[in-house]
Protein backbone atom coordinates (compact mmCIF):
# COMPACT_ATOMS: atom_id res chain seq x y z
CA UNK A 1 -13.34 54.33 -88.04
CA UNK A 2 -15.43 56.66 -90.53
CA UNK A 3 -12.61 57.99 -91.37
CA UNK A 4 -11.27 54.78 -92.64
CA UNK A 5 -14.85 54.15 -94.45
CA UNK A 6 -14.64 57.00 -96.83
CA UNK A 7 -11.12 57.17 -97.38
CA UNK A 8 -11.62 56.43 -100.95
CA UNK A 9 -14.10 59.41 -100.75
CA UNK A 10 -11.49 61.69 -99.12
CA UNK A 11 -8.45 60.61 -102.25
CA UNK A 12 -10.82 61.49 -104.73
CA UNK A 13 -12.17 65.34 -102.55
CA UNK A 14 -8.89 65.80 -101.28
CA UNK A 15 -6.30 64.55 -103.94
CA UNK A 16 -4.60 62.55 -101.09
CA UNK A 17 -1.40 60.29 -101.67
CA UNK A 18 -1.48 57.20 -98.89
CA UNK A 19 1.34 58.72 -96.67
CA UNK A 20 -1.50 61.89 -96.02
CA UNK A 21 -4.23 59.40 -95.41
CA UNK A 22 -2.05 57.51 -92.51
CA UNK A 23 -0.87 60.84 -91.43
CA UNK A 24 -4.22 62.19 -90.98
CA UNK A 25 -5.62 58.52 -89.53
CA UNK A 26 -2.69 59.00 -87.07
CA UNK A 27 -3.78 62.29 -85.94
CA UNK A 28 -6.88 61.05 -85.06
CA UNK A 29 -5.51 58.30 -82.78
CA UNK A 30 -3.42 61.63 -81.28
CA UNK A 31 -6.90 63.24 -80.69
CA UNK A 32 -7.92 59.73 -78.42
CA UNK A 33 -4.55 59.88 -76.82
CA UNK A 34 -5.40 62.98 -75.79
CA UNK A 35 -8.78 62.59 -74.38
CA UNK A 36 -8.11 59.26 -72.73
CA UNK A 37 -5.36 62.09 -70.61
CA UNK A 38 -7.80 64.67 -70.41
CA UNK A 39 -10.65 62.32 -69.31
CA UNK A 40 -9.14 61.12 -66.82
CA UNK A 41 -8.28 64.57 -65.11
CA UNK A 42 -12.22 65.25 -65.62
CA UNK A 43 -13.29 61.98 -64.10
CA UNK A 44 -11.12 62.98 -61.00
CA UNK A 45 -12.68 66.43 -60.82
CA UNK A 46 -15.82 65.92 -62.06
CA UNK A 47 -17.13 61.97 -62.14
CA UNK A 48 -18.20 60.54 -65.70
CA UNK A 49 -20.43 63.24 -66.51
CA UNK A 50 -18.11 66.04 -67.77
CA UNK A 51 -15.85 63.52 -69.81
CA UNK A 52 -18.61 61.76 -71.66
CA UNK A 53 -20.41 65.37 -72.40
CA UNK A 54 -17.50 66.52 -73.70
CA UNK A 55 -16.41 64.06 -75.87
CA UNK A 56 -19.93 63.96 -77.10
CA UNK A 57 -19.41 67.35 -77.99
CA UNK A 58 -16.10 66.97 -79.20
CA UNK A 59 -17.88 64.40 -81.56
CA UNK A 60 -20.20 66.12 -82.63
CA UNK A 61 -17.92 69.30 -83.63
CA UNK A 62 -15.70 67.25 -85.23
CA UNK A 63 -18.13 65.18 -87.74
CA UNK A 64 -19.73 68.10 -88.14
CA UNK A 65 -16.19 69.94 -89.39
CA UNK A 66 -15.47 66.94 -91.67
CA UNK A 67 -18.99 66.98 -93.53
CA UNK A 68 -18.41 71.12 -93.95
CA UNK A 69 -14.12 70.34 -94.81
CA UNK A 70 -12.83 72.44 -97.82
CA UNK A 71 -9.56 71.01 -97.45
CA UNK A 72 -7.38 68.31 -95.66
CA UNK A 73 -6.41 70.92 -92.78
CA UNK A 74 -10.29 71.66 -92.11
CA UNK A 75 -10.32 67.53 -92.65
CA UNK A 76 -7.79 66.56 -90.41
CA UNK A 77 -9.34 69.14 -87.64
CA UNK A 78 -12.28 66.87 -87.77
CA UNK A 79 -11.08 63.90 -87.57
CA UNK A 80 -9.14 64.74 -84.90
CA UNK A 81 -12.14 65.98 -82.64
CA UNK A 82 -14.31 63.51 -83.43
CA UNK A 83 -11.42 60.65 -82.33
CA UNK A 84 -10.95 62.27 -79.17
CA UNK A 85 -14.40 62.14 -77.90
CA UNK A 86 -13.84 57.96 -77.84
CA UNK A 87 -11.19 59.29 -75.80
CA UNK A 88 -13.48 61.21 -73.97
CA UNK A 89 -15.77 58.38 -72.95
CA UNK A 90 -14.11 54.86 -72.74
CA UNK A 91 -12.93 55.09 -69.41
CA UNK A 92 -15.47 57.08 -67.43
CA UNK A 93 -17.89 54.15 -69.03
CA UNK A 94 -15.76 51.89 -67.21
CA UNK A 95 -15.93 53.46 -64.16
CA UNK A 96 -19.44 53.66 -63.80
CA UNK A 97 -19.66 49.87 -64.51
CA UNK A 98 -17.11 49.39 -61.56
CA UNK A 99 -19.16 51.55 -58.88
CA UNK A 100 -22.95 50.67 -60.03
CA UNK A 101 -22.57 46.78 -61.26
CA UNK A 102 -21.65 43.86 -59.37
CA UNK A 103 -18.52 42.35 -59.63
CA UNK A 104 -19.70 39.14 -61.12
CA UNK A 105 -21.15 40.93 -63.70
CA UNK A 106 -19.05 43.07 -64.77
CA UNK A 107 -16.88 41.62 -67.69
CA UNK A 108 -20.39 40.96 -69.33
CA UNK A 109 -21.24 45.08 -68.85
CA UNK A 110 -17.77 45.68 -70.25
CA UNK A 111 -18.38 43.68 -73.31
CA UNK A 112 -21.36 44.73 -73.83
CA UNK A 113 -19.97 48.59 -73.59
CA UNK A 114 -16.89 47.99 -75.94
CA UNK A 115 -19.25 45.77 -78.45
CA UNK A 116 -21.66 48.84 -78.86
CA UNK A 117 -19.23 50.25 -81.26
CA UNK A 118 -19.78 47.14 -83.98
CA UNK A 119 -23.07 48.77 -84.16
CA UNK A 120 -22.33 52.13 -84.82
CA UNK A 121 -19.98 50.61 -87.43
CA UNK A 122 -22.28 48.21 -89.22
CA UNK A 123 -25.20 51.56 -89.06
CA UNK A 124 -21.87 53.69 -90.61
CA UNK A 125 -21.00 50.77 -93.25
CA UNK A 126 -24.85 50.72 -94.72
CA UNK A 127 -24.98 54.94 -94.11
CA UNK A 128 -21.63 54.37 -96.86
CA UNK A 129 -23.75 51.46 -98.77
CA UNK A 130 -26.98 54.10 -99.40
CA UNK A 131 -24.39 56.60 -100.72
CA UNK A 132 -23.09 54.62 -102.87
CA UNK A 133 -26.09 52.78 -104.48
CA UNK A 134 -27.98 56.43 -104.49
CA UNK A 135 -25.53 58.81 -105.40
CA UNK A 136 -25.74 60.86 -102.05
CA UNK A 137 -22.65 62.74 -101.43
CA UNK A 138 -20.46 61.52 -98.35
CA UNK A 139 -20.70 65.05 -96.96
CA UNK A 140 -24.61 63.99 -96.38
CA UNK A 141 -23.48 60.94 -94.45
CA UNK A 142 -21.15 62.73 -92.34
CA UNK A 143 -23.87 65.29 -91.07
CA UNK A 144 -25.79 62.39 -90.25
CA UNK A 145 -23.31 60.99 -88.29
CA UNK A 146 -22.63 64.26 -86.27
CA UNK A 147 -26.66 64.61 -86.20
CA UNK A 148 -26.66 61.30 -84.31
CA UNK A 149 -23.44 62.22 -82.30
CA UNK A 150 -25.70 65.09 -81.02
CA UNK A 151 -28.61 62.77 -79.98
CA UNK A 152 -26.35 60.85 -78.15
CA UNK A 153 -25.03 63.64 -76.03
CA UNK A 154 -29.19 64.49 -75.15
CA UNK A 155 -29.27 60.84 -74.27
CA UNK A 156 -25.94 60.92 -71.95
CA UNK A 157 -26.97 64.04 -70.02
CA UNK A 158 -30.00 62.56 -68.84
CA UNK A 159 -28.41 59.26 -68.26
CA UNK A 160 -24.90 60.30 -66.37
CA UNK A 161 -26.59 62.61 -63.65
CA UNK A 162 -26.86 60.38 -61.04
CA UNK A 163 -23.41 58.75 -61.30
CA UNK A 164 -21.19 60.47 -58.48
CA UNK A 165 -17.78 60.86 -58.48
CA UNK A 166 -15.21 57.96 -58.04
CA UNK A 167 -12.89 58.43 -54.76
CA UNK A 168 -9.90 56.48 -56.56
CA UNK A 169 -6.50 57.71 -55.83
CA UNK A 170 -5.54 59.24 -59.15
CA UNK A 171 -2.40 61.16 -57.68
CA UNK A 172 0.97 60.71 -59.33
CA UNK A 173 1.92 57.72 -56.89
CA UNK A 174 -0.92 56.18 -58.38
CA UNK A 175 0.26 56.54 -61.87
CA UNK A 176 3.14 55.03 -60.57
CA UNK A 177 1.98 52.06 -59.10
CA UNK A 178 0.72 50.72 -62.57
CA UNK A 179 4.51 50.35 -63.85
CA UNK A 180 5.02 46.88 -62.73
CA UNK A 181 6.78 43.93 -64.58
CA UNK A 182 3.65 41.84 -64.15
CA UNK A 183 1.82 44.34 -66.09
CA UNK A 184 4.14 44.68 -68.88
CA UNK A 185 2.31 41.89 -71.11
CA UNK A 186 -1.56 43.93 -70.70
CA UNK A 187 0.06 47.04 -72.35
CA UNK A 188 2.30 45.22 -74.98
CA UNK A 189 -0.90 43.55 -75.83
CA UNK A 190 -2.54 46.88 -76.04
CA UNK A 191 -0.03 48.60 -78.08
CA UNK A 192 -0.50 45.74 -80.66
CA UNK A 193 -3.77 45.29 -80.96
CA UNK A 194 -3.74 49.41 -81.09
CA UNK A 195 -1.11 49.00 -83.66
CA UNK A 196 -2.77 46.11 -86.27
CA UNK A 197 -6.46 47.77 -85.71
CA UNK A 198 -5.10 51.09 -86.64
CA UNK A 199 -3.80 50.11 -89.79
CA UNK A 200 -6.26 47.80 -90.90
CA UNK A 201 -9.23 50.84 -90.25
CA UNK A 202 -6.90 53.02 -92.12
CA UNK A 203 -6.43 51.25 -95.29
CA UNK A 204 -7.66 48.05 -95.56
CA UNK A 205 -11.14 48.99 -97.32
CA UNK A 206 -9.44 51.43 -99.89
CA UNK A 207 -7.03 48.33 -100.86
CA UNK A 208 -9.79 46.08 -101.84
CA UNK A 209 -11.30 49.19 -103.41
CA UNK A 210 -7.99 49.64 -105.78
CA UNK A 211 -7.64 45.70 -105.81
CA UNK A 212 -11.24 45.53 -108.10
CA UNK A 213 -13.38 44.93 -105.28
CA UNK A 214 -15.13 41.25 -105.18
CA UNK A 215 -17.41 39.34 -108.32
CA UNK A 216 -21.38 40.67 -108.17
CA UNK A 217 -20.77 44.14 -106.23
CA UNK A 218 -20.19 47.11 -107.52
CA UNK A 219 -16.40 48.13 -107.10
CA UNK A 220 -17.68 51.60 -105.56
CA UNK A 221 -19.82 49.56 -102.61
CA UNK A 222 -16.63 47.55 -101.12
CA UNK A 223 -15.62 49.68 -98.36
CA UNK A 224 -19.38 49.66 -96.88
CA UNK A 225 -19.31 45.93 -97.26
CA UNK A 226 -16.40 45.74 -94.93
CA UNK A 227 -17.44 47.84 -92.51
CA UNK A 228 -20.96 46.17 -92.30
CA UNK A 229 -19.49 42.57 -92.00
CA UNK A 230 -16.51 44.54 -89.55
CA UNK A 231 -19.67 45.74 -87.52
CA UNK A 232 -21.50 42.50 -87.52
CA UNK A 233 -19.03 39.70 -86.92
CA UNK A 234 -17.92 42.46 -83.86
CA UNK A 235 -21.28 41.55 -82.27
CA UNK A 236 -19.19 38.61 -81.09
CA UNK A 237 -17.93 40.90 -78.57
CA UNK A 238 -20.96 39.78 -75.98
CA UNK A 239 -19.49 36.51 -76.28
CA UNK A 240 -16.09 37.17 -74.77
CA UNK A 241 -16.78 36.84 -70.84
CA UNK A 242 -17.93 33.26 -71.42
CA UNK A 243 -15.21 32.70 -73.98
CA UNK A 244 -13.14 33.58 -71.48
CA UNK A 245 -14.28 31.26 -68.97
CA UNK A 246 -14.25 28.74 -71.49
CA UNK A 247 -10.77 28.44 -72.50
CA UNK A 248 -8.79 30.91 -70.12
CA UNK A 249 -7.80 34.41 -70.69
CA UNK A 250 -4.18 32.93 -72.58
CA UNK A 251 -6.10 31.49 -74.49
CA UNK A 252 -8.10 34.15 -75.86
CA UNK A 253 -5.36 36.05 -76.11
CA UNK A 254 -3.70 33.96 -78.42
CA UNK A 255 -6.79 33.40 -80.64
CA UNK A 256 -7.54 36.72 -80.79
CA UNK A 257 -3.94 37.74 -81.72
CA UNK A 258 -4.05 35.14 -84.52
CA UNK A 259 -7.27 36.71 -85.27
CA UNK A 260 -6.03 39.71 -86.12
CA UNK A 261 -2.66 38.88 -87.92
CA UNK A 262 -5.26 36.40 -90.51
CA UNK A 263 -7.28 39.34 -91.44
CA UNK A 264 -4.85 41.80 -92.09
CA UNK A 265 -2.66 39.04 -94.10
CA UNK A 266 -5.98 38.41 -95.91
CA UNK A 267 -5.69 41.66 -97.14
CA UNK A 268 -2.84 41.10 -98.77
CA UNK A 269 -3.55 37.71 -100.19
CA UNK A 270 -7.06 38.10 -101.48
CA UNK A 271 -7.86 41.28 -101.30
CA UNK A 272 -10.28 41.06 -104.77
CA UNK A 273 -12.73 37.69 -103.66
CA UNK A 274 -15.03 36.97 -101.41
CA UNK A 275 -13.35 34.32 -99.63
CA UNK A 276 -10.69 37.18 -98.81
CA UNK A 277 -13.22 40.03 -97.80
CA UNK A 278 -15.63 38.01 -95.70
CA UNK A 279 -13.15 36.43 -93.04
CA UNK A 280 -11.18 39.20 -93.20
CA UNK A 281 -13.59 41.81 -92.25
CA UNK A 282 -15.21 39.75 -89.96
CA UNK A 283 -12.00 38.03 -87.85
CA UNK A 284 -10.81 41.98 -87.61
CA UNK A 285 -14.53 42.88 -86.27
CA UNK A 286 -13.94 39.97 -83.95
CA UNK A 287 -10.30 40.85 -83.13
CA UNK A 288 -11.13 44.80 -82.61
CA UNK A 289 -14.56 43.92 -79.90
CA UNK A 290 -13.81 41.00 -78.37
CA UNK A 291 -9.87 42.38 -77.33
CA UNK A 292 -11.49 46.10 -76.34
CA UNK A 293 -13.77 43.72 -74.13
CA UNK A 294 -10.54 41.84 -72.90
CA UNK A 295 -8.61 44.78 -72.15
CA UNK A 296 -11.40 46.39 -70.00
CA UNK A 297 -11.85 44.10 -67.57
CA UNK A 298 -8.31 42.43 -67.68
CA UNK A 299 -6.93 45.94 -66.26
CA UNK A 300 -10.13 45.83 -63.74
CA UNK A 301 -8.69 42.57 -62.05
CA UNK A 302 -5.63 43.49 -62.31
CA UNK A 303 -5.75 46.85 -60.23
CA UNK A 304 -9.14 46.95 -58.54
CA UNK A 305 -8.62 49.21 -56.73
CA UNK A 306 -7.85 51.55 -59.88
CA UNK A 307 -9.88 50.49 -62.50
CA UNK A 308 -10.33 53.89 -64.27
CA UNK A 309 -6.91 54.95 -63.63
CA UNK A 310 -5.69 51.18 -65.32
CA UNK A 311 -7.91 50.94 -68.12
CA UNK A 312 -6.76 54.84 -68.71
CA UNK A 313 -3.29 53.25 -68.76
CA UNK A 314 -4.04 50.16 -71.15
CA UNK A 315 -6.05 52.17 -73.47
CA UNK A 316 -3.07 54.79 -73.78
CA UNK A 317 -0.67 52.28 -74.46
CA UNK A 318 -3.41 50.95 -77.37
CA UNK A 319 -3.39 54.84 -78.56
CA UNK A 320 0.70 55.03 -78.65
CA UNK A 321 0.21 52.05 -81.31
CA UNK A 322 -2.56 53.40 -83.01
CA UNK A 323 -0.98 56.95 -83.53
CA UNK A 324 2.38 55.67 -85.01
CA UNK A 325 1.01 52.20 -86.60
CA UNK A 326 -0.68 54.75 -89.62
CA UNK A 327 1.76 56.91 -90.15
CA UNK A 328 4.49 54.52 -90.23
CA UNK A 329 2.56 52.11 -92.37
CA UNK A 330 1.54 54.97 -94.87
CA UNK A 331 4.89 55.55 -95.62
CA UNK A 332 5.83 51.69 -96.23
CA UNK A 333 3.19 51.43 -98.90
CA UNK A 334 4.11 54.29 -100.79
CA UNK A 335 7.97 52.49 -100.66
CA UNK A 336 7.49 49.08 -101.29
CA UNK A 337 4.01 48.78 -101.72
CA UNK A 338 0.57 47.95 -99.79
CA UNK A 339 1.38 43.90 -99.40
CA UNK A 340 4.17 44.22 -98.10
CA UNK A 341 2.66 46.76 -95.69
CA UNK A 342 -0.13 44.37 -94.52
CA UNK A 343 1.91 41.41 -94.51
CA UNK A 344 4.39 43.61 -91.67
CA UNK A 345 1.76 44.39 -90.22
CA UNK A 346 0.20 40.97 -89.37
CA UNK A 347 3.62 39.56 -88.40
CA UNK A 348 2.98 41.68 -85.21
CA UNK A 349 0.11 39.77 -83.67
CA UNK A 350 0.85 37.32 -85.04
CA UNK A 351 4.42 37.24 -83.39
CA UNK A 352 3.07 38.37 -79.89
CA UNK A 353 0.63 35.40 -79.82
CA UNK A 354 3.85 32.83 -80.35
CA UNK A 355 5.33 34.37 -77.65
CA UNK A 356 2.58 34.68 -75.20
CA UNK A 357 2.49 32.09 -72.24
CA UNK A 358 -0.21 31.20 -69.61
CA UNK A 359 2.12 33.32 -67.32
CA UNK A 360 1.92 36.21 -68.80
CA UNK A 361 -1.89 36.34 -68.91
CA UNK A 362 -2.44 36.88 -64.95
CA UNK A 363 -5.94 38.08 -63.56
CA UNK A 364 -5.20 38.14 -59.58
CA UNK A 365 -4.79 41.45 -58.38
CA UNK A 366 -0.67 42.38 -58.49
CA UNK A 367 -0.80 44.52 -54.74
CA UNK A 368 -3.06 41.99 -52.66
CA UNK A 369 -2.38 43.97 -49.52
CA UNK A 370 -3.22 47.66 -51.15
CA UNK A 371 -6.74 45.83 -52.71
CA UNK A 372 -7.67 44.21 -49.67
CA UNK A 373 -7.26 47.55 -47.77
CA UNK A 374 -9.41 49.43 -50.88
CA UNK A 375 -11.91 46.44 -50.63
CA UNK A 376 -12.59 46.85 -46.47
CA UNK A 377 -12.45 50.56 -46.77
CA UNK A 378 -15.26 50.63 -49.54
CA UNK A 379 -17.14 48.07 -47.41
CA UNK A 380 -17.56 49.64 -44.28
């Protein structure tokens, strides 16, 4: 998401056309893809431990790469690394939350571990908001970033050690077993919400940039405003258990679809006022936190019995949408422009919410016999 803060940054360093910056965001959402596969491999060797360390590490290296960068190569390096460590430690997160916390309160641990990231953001948006106002070069901010990256991998050591592995079937029949029809709507819902996030990290703060910015604020300061109202509104993440319960997980689904397809249209629309900024920022904040909350423990009920290897799944399918979403969407605005980019792009979510129905948003578990079995087996 840093990477999506300083973009304007990176044009200016790096003489970059639109079609490198959504190459370059894409290879970042390669470098999750890949963690989420290699994580998962740890987490069956290892337990959470060795994932999370090393995609602390892989953090770490990689913001530390981009703050040093001489060029887009060294650049893209960076990026990549320091997007794979989220691949790195999403899932093993989960599966500590599915061994160590009750199963009542779990979607509210979820939340509150997907909703942790509005805070890096909002911390990143006012680290971008400093630089600006002061003149401190982004290279500054970035070594800050990796500086913290490397406090949190003191803090994980010392928190991880006493989480033992998971015993869940991880073999290739288990891989398997996810590829059921009743499943099909969690990853398309994934792969969209990948897809629209993606794009919207990628470019949507550089377009208000180019578009003037909004009345009273310096033109220079507008991609740190979004990110800090991104990070904020996010904090509505905590919220999404009881939402949940509230309304029903269709529901949800459907707001939070519409959610996302509004702030990316918003884009588009009003990109230079502050009644285009504000809701737009702050619905995608909500979109990004409260659907990463979803997604967790949606996959938990669904496959209890495989919660890492399922959120590994839905979180993969989120990457294949976040890899090509960039890259294709780069190349649209340099062809017929950035509106008509944004405006495609929010036709997704907002199509898949139309076509969602109570059906399709299922939380029972979808091999009953297999769970029960899992359940009595981890009882006795």
């Amino acid at each position: 998401m840093g990477f999506g803060l300083f973009v304007p940054q990176f044009r200016s360093a790096f003489e970059m056309s639109t079609s490198a910056v959504g190459f370059v965001s894409s290879l970042g959402f390669l470098g999750f893809f890949i963690g989420l596969l290699i994580a998962q491999k740890l987490l069956e060797w290892r337990g959470p431990e060795a994932p999370v360390l090393s995609g602390l590490v892989a953090a770490t290296a990689g913001l530390g790469l981009v703050a040093l960068a001489p060029n887009v190569f060294v650049l893209a390096i960076g990026v990549f690394l320091a997007a794979a460590s989220a691949g790195f430690a999403w899932t093993p997160f989960n599966d500590a939350v599915h061994r160590k916390v009750w199963e009542v309160d779990r979607p509210t641990a979820l939340s509150r571990i997907s909703t942790g990231t509005s805070v890096g953001i909002a911390a990143a948006g006012i680290a971008a908001l400093v630089m600006v106002l002061t003149g401190v070069s982004w290279r500054i901010c970035w070594m800050f970033f990796a500086t913290a990256s490397a406090i949190a991998l003191i803090a994980n050591w010392a928190a991880l050690r006493q989480v033992e592995k998971n015993d869940e079937n991880m073999s290739e029949n288990g891989w398997r077993s996810l590829w059921q029809i009743a499943a099909f709507p969690l990853f398309v819902i994934a792969f969209v919400y990948g897809t629209n996030s993606a794009i919207y990290i990628s470019f949507a703060a550089d377009h208000m940039l180019d578009s003037g910015g909004v009345p009273g604020l310096t033109t220079a300061a507008t991609p740190a405003l979004v990110f800090i109202i991104y990070g904020l509104f996010g904090l509505t993440g905590l919220l999404t258990g009881r939402l949940k319960v509230a309304i029903g997980l269709p529901w949800l689904l459907r707001c939070l679809m519409l959610a996302g397809a509004l702030s990316t249209a918003l884009v588009a629309i009003l990109p230079g006022s502050w009644a285009g900024l504000i809701p737009s920022a702050g619905f995608q904040g909500m979109h990004v936190m409260m659907t990463s909350a979803v997604l967790a423990f949606w996959s938990e009920r669904l496959f209890p019995a495989q919660p890492s290897l399922s959120f590994t799944a839905t979180l993969l399918a989120m990457a294949a949408g976040s890899v090509l979403g960039p890259a294709i969407a780069g190349i649209v605005a340099d062809a017929y422009g950035a509106d008509v980019m944004f405006i495609g792009t929010a036709a997704l979510p907002a199509a898949t919410a139309l076509m969602l129905r109570n059906r399709h948003a299922r939380e029972q578990p979808l091999t009953p016999t297999i769970e029960r079995r899992a359940y009595q087996s981890s009882a006795s």
